[in-house]
PDB file of N, CA and C in Angstrom:
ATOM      1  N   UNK A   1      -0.631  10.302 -11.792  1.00  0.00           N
ATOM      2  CA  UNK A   1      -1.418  10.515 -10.605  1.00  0.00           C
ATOM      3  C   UNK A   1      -1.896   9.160 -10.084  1.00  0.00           C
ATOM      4  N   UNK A   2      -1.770   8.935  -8.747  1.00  0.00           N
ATOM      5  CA  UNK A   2      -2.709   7.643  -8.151  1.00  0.00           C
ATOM      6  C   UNK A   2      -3.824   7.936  -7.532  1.00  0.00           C
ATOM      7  N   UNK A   3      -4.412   6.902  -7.938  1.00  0.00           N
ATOM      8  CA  UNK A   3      -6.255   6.881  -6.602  1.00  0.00           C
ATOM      9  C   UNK A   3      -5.670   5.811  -5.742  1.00  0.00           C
ATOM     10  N   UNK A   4      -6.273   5.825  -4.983  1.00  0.00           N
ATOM     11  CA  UNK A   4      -6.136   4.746  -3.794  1.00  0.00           C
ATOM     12  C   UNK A   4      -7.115   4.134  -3.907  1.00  0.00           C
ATOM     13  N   UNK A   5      -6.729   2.391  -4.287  1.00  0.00           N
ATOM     14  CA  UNK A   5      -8.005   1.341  -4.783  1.00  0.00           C
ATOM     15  C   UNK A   5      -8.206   0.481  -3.680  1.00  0.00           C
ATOM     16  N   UNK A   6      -7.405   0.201  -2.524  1.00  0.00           N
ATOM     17  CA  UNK A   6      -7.363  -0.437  -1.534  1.00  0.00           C
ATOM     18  C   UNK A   6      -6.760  -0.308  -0.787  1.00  0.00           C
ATOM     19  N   UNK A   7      -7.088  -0.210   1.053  1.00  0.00           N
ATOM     20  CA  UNK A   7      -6.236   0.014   1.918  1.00  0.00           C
ATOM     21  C   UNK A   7      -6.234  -1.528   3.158  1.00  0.00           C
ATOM     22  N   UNK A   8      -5.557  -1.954   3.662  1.00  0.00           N
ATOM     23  CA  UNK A   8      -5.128  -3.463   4.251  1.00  0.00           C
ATOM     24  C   UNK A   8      -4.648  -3.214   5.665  1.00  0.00           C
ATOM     25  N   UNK A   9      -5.116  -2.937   6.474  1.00  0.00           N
ATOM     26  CA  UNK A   9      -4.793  -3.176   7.526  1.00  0.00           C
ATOM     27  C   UNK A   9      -4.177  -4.086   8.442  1.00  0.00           C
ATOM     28  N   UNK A  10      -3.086  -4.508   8.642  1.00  0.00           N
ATOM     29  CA  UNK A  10      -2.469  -5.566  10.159  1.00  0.00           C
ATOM     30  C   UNK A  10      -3.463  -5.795  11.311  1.00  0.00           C
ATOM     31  N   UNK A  11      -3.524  -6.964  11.613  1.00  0.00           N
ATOM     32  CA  UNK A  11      -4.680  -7.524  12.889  1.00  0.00           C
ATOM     33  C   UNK A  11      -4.217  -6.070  14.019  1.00  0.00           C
ATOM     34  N   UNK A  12      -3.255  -5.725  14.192  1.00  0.00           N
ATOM     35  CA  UNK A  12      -2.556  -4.919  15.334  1.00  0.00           C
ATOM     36  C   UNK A  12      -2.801  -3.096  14.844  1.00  0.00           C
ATOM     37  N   UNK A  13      -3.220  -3.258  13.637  1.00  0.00           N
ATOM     38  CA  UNK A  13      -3.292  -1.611  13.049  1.00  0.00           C
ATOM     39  C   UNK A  13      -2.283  -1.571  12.421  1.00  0.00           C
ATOM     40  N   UNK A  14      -0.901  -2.030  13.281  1.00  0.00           N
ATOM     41  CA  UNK A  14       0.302  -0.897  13.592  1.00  0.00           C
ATOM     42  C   UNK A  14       1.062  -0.774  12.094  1.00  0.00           C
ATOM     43  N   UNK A  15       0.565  -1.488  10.937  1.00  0.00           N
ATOM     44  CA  UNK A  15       0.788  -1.626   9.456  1.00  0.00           C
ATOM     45  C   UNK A  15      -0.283  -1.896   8.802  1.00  0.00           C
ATOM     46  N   UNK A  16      -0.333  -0.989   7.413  1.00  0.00           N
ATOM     47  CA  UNK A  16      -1.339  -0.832   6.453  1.00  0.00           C
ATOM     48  C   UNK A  16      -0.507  -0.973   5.371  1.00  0.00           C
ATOM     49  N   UNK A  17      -1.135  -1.747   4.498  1.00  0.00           N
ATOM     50  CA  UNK A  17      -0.472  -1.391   2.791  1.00  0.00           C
ATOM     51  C   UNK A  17      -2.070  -0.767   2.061  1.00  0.00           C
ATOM     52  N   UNK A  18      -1.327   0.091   1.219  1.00  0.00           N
ATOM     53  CA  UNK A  18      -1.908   0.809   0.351  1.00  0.00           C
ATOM     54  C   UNK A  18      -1.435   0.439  -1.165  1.00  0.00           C
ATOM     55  N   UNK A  19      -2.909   0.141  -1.746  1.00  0.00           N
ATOM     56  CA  UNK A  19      -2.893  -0.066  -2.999  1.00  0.00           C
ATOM     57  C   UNK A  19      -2.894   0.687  -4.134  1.00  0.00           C
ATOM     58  N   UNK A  20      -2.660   1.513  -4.726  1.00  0.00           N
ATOM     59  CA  UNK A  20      -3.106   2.843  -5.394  1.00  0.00           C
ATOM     60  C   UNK A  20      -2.670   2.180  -7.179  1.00  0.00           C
ATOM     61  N   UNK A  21      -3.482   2.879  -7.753  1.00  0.00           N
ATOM     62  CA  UNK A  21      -3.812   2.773  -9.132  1.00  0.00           C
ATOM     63  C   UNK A  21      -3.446   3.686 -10.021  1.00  0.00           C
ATOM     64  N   UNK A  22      -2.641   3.740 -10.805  1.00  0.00           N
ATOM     65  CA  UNK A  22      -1.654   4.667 -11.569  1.00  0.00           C
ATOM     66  C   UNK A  22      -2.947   5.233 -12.565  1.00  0.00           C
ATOM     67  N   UNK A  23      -3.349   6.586 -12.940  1.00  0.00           N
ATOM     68  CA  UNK A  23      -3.992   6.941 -14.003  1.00  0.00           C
ATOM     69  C   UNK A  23      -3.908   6.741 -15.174  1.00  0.00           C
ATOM     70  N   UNK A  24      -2.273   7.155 -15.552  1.00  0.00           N
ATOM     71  CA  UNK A  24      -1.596   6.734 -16.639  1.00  0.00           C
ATOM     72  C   UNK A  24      -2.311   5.406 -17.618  1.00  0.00           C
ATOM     73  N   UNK A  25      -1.671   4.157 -16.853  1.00  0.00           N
ATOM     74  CA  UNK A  25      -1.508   2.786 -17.504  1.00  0.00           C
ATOM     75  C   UNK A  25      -2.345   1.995 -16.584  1.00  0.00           C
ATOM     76  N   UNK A  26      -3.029   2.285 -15.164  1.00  0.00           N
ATOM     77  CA  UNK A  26      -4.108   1.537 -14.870  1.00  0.00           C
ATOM     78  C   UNK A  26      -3.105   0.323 -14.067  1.00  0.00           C
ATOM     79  N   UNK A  27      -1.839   0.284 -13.728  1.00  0.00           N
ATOM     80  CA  UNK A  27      -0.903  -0.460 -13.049  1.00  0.00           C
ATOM     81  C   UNK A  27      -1.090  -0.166 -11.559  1.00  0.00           C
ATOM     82  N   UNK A  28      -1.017  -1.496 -10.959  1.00  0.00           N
ATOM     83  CA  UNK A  28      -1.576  -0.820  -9.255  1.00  0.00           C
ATOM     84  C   UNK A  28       0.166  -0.550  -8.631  1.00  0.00           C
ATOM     85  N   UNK A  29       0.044  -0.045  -8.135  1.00  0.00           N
ATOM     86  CA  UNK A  29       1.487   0.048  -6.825  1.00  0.00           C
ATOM     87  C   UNK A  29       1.561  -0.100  -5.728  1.00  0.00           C
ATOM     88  N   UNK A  30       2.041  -0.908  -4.760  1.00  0.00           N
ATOM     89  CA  UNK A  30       1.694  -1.569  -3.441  1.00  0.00           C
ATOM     90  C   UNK A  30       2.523  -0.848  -2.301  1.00  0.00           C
ATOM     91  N   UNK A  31       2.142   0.342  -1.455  1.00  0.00           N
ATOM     92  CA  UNK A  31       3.002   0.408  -0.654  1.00  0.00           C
ATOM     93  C   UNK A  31       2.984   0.069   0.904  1.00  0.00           C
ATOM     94  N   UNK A  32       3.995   0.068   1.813  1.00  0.00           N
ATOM     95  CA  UNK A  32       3.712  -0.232   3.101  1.00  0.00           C
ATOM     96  C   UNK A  32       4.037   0.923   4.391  1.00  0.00           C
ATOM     97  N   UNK A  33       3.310   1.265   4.961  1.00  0.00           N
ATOM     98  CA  UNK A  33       3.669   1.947   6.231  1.00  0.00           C
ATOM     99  C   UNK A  33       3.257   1.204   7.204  1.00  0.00           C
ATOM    100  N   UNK A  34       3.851   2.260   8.501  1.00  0.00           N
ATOM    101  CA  UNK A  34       3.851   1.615   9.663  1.00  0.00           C
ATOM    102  C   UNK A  34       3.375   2.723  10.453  1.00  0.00           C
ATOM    103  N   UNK A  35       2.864   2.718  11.626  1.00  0.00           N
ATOM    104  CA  UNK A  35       2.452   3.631  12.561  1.00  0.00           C
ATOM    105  C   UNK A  35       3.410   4.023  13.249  1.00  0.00           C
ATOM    106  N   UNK A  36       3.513   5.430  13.563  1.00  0.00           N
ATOM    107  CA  UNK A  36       4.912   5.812  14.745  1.00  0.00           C
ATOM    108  C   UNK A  36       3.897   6.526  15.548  1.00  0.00           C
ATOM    109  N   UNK A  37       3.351   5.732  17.031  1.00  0.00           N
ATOM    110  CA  UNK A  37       3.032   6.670  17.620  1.00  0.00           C
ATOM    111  C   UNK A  37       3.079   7.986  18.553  1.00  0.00           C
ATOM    112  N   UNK A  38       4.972   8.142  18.440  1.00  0.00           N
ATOM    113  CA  UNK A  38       5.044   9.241  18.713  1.00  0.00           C
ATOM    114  C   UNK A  38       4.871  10.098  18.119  1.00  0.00           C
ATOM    115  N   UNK A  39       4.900  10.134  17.321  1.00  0.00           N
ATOM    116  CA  UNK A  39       4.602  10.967  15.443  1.00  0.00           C
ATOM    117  C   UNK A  39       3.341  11.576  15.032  1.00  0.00           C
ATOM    118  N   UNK A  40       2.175  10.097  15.805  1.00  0.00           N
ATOM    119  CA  UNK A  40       1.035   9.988  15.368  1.00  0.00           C
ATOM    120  C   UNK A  40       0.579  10.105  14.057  1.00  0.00           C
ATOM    121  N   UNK A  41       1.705   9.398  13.163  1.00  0.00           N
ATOM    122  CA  UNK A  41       1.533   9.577  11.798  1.00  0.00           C
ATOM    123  C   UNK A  41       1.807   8.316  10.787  1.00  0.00           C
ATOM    124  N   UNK A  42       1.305   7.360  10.065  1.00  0.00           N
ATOM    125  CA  UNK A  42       2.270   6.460   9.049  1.00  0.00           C
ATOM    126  C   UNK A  42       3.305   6.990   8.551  1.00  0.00           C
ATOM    127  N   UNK A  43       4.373   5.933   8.806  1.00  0.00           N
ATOM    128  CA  UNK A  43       5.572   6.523   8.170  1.00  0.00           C
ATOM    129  C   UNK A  43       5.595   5.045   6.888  1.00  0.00           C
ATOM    130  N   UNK A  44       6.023   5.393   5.694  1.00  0.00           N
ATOM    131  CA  UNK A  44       6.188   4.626   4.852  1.00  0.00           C
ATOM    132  C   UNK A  44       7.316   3.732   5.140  1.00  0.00           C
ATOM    133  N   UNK A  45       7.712   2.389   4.811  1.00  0.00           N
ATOM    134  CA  UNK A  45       8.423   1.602   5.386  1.00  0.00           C
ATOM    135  C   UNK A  45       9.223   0.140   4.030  1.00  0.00           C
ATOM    136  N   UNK A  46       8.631   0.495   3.043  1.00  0.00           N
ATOM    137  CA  UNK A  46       8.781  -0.348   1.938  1.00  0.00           C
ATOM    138  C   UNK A  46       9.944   0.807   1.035  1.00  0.00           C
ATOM    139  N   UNK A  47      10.906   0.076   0.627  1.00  0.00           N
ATOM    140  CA  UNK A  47      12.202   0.512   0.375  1.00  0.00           C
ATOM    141  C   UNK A  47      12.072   0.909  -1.357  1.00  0.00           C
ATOM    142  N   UNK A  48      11.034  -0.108  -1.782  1.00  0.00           N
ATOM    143  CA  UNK A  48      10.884   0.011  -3.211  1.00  0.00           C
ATOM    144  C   UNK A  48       8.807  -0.236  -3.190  1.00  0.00           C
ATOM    145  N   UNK A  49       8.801  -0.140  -4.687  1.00  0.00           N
ATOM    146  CA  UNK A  49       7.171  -0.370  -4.491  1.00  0.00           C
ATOM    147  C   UNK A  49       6.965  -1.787  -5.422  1.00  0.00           C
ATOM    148  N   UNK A  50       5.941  -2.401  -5.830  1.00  0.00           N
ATOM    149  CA  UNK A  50       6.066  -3.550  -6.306  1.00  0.00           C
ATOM    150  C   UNK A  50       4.780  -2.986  -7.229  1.00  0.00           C
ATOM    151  N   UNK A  51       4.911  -3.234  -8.154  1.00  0.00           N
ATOM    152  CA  UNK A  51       3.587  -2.836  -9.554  1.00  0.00           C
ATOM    153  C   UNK A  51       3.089  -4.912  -9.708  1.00  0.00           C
ATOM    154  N   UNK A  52       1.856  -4.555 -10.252  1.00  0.00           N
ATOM    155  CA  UNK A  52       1.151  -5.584 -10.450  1.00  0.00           C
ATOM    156  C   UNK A  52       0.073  -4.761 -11.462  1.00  0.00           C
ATOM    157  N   UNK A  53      -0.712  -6.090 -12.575  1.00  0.00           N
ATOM    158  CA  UNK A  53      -1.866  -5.352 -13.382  1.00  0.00           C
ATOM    159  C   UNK A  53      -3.151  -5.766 -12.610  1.00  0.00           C
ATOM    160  N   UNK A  54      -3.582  -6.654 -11.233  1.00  0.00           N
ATOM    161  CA  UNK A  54      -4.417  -6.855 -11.377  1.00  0.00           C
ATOM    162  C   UNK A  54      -5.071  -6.951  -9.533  1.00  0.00           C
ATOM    163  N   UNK A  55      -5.899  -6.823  -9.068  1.00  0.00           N
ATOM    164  CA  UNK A  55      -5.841  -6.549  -7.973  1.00  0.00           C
ATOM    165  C   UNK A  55      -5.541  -7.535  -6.878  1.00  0.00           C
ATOM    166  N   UNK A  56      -6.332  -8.891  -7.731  1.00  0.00           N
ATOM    167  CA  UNK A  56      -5.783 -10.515  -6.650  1.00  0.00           C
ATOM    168  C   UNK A  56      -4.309 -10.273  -6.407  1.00  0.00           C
ATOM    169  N   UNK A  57      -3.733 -10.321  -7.482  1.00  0.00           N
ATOM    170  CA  UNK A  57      -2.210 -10.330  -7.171  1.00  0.00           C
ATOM    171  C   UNK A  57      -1.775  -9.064  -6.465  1.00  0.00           C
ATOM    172  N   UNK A  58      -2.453  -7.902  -6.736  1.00  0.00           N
ATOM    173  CA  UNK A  58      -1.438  -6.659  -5.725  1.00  0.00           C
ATOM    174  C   UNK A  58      -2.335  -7.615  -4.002  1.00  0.00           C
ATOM    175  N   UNK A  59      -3.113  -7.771  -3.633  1.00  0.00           N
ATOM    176  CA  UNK A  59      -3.139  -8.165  -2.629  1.00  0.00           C
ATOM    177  C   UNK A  59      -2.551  -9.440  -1.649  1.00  0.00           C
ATOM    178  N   UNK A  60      -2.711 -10.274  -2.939  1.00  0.00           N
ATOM    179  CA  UNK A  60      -0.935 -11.504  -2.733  1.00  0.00           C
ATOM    180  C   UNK A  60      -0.008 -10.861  -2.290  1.00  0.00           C
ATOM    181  N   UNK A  61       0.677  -9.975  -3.334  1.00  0.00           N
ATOM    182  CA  UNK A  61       1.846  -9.680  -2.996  1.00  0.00           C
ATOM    183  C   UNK A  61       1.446  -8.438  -1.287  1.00  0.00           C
ATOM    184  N   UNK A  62       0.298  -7.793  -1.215  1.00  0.00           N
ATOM    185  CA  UNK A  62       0.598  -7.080   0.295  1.00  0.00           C
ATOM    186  C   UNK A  62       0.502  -7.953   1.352  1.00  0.00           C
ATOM    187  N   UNK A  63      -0.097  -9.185   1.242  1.00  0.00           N
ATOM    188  CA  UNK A  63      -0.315  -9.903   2.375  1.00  0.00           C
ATOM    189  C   UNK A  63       1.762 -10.417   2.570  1.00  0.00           C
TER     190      UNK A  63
END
């Protein structure tokens, strides 16, 4: 299961990464969407996810 430990917004909105925190093993997972506003919905946009143990670095790696 994940919580969501951090959310990152783009100066423009139009992309957010989401940080979420595995229950399991406490490993964060970094993902990215994008806004479709015909959709009016984030659509996810990151092909794979990138794990990190610690939060400086999951936010390195979303910037």
């Amino acid at each position: 299961m994940l919580e969501l430990a951090k959310e990152i917004y783009s100066p423009s909105k139009a992309f957010k990464v989401e940080i979420n925190k595995r229950s399991g093993d406490g490993i964060l997972e970094i993902d990215v969407y994008n806004w479709d506003s015909e959709w009016e919905t984030w659509l996810q946009v990151s092909t794979g996810f990138s794990l990190t143990d610690n939060m400086e670095s999951a936010i390195i790696i979303a910037k």
